[in-house]
C-alpha atoms as a PDB file:
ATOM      1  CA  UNK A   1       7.567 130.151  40.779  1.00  0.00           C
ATOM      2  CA  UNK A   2       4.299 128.899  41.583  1.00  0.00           C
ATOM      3  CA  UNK A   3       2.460 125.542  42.871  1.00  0.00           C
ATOM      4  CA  UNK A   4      -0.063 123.823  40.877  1.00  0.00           C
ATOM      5  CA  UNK A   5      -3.056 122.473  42.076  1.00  0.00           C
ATOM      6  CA  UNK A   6      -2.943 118.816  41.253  1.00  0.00           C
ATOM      7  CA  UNK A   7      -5.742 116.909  42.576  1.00  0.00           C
ATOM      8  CA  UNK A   8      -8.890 117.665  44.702  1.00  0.00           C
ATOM      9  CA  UNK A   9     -11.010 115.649  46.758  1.00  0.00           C
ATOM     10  CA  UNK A  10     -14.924 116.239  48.653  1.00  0.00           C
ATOM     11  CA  UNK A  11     -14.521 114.160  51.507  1.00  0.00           C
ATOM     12  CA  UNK A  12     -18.257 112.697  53.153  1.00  0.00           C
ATOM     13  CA  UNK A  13     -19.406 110.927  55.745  1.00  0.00           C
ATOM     14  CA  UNK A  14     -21.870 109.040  53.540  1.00  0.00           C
ATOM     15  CA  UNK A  15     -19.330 108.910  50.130  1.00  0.00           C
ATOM     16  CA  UNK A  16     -21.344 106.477  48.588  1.00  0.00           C
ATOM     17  CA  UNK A  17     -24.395 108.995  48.633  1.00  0.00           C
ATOM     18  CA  UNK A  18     -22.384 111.979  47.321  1.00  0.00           C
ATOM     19  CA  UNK A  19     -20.245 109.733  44.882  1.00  0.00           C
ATOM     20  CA  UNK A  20     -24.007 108.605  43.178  1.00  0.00           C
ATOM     21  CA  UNK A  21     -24.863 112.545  43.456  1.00  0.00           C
ATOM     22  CA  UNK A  22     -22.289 114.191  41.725  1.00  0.00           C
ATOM     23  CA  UNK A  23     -22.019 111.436  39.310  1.00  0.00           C
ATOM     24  CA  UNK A  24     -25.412 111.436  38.478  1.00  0.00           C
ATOM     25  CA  UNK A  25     -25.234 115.858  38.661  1.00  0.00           C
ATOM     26  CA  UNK A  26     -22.355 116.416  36.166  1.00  0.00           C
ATOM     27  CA  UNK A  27     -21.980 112.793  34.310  1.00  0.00           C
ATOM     28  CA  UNK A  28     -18.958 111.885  36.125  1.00  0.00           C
ATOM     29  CA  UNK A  29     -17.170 108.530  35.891  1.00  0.00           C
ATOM     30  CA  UNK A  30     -16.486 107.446  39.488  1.00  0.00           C
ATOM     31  CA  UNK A  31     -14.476 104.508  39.675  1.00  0.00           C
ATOM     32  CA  UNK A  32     -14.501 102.856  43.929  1.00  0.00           C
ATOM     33  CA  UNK A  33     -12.729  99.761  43.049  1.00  0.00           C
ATOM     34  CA  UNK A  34      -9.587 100.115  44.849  1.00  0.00           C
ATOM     35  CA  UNK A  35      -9.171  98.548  48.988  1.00  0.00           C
ATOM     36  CA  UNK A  36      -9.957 101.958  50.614  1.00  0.00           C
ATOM     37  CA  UNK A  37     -13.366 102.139  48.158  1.00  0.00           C
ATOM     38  CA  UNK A  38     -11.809 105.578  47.111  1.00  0.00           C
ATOM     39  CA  UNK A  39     -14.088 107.359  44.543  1.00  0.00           C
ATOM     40  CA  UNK A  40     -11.903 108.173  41.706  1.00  0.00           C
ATOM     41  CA  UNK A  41     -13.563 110.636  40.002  1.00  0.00           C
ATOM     42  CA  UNK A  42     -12.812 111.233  35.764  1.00  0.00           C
ATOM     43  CA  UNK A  43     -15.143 114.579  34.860  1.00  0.00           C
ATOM     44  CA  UNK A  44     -14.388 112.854  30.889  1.00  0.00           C
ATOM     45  CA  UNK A  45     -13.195 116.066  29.847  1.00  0.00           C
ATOM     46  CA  UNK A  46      -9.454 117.794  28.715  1.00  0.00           C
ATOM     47  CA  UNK A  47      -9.667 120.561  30.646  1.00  0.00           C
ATOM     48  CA  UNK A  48      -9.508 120.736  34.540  1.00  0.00           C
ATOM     49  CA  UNK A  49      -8.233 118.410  36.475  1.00  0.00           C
ATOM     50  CA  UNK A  50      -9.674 114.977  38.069  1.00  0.00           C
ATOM     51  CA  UNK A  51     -10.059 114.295  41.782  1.00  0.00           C
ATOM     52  CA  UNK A  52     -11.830 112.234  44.562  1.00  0.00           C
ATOM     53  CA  UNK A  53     -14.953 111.350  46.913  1.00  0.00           C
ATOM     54  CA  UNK A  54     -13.934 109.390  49.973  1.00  0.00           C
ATOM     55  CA  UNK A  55     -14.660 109.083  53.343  1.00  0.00           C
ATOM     56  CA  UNK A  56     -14.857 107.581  56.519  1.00  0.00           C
ATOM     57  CA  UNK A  57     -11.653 109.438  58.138  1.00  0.00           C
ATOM     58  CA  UNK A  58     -12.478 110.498  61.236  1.00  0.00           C
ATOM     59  CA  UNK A  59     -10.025 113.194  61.949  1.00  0.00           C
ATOM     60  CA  UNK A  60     -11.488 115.351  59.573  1.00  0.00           C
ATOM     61  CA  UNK A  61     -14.967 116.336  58.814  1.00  0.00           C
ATOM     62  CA  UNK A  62     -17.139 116.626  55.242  1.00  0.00           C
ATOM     63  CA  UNK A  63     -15.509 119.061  53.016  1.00  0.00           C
ATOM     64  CA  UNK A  64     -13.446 120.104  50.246  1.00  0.00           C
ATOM     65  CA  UNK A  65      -9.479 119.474  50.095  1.00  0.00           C
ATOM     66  CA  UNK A  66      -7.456 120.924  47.144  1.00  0.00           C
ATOM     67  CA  UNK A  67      -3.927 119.323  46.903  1.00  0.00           C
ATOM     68  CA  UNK A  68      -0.897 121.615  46.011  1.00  0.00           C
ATOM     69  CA  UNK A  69       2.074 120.126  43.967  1.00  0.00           C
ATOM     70  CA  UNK A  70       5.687 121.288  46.335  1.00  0.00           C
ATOM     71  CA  UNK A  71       9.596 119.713  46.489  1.00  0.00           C
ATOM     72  CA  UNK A  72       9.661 119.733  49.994  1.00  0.00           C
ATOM     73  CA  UNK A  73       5.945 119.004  51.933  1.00  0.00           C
ATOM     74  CA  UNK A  74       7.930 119.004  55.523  1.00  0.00           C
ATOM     75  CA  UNK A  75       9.586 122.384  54.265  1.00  0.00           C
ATOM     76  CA  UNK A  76       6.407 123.678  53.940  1.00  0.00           C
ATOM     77  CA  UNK A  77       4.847 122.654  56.655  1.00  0.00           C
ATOM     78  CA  UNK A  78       7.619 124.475  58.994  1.00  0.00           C
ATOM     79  CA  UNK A  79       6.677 127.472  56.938  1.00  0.00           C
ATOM     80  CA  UNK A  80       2.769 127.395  57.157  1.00  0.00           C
ATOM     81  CA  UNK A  81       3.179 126.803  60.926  1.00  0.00           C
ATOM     82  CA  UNK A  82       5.948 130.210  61.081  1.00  0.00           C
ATOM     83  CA  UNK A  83       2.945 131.871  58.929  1.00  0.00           C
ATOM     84  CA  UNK A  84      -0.303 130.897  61.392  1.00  0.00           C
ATOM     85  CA  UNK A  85      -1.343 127.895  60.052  1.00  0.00           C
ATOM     86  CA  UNK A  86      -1.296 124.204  61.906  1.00  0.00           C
ATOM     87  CA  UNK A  87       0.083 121.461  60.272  1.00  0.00           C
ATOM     88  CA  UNK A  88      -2.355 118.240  60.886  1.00  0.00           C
ATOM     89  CA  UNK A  89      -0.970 115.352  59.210  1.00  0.00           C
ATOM     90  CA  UNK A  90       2.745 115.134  58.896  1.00  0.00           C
ATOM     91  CA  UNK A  91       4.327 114.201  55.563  1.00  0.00           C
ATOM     92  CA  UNK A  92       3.299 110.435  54.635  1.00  0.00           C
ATOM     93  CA  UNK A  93       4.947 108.256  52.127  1.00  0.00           C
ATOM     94  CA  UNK A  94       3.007 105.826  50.274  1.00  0.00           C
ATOM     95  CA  UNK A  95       5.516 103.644  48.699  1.00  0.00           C
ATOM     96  CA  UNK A  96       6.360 103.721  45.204  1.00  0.00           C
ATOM     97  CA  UNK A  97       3.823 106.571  44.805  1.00  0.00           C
ATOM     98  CA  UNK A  98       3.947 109.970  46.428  1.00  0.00           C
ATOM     99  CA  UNK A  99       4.497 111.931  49.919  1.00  0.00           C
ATOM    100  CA  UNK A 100       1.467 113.535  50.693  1.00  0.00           C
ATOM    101  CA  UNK A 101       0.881 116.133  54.042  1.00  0.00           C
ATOM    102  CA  UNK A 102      -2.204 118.295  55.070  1.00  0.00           C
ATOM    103  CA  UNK A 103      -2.733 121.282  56.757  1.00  0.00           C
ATOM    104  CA  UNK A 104      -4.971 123.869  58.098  1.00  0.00           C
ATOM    105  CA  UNK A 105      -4.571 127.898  56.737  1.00  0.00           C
ATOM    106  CA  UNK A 106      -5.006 130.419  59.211  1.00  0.00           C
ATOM    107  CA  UNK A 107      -8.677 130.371  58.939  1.00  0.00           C
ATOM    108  CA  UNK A 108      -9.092 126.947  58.897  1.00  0.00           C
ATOM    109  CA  UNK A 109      -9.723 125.325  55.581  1.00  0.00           C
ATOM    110  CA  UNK A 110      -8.081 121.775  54.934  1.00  0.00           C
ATOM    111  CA  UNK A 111      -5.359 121.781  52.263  1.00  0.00           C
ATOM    112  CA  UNK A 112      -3.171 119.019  51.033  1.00  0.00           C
ATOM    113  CA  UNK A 113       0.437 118.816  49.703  1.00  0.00           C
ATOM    114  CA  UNK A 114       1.285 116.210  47.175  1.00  0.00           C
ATOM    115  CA  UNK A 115       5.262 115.471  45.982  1.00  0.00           C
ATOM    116  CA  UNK A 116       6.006 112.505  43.661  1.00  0.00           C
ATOM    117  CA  UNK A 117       5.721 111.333  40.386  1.00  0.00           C
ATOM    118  CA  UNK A 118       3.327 113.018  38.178  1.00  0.00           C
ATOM    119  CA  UNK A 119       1.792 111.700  34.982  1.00  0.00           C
ATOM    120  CA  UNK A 120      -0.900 112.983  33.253  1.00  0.00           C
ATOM    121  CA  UNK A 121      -4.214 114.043  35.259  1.00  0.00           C
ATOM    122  CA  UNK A 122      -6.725 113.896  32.498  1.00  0.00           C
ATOM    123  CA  UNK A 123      -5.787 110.089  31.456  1.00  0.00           C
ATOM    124  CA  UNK A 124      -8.776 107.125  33.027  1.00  0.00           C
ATOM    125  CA  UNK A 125      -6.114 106.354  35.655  1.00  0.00           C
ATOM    126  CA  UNK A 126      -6.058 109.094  37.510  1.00  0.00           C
ATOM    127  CA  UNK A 127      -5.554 108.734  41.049  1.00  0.00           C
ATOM    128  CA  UNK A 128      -6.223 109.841  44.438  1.00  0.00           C
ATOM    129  CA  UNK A 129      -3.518 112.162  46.266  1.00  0.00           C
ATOM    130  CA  UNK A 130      -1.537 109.718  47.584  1.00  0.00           C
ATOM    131  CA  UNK A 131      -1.028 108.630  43.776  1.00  0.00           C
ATOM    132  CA  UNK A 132      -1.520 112.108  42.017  1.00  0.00           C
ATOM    133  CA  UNK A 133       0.118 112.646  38.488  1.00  0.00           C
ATOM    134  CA  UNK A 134       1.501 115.112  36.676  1.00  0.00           C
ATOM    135  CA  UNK A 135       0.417 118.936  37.530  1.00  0.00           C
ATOM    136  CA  UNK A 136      -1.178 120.675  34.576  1.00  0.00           C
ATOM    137  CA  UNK A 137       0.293 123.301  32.930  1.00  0.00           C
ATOM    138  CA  UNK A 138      -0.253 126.695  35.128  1.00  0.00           C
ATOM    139  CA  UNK A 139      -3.038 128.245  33.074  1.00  0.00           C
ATOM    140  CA  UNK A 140      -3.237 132.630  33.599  1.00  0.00           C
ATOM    141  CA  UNK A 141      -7.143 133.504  34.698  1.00  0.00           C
ATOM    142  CA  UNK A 142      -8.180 136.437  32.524  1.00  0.00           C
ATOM    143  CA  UNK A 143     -11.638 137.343  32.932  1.00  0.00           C
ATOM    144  CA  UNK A 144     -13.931 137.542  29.466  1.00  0.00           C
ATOM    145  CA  UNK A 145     -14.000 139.861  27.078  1.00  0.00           C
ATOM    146  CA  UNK A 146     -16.128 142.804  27.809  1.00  0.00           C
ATOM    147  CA  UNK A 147     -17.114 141.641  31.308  1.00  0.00           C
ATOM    148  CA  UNK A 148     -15.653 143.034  34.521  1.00  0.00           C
ATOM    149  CA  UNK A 149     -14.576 140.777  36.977  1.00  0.00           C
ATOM    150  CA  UNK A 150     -16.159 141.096  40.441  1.00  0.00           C
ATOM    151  CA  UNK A 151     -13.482 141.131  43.545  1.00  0.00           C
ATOM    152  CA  UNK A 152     -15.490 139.990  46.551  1.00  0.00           C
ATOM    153  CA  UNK A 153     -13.846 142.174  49.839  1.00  0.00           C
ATOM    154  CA  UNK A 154     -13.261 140.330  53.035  1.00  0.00           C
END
């Protein structure tokens, strides 16, 4: 069975500069009010799933985190490290929320792992990570009709 991607996140050194430029690029609602001045970000749409602009972490640089829904994040973890990848922030539990990790994949990139409650993603409340909701429904990628879809080779 698969993982769902349940929550992404652009993280900035400057997030109120990038919050005001992708809200004023795609129309998004980006609600900071919260103590950590976390940009919540509601695209206003069904489809897709909301996410985040913060910043100001200085472990890791500007860039783009996705977070993956699992049972077990320290199970993981063990596994990712057995596979070549590092893990770089052991699992965390925010109380009454969620239990959220991160790690690095063999060539680097930052990904998160979210367990805990999840509600629905698309409703105004949506939350950072460390209070994700519900996973969408897996959705099967199927390119149009009557176009080819390109495989890039690495």
């Amino acid at each position: 069975m698969g993982a769902a991607v349940v929550h992404w996140e652009v993280r900035a050194r400057d997030s109120e500069r990038l919050k005001k430029f992708y809200g004023d690029l795609f129309g998004w609602a980006i609600d900071s009010n919260n103590p950590m001045k976390y940009g919540m970000v509601d695209t206003g749409l069904k489809q897709g799933i909301n996410g985040g602009i913060g910043g100001g972490d200085p472990h890791f640089a500007a860039g783009v985190t996705i977070y993956v829904q699992v049972e077990d994040p320290q199970a993981y973890l063990t596994r990712i490290e057995s596979m070549g990848g590092k893990a770089l922030m052991m699992p965390m539990e925010i109380p009454g929320d969620v239990t959220m990790a991160l790690f690095s994949d063999p060539e680097g990139n930052v990904i998160g792992l979210v367990k805990g409650s999840q509600t629905d993603t698309r409703s105004s409340s949506a939350t950072r990570p460390s209070r994700s909701r519900r996973s969408p429904a897996p959705r099967k990628r199927t390119p149009a009709r009557g176009r080819k879809r390109k495989r890039s080779r690495r």
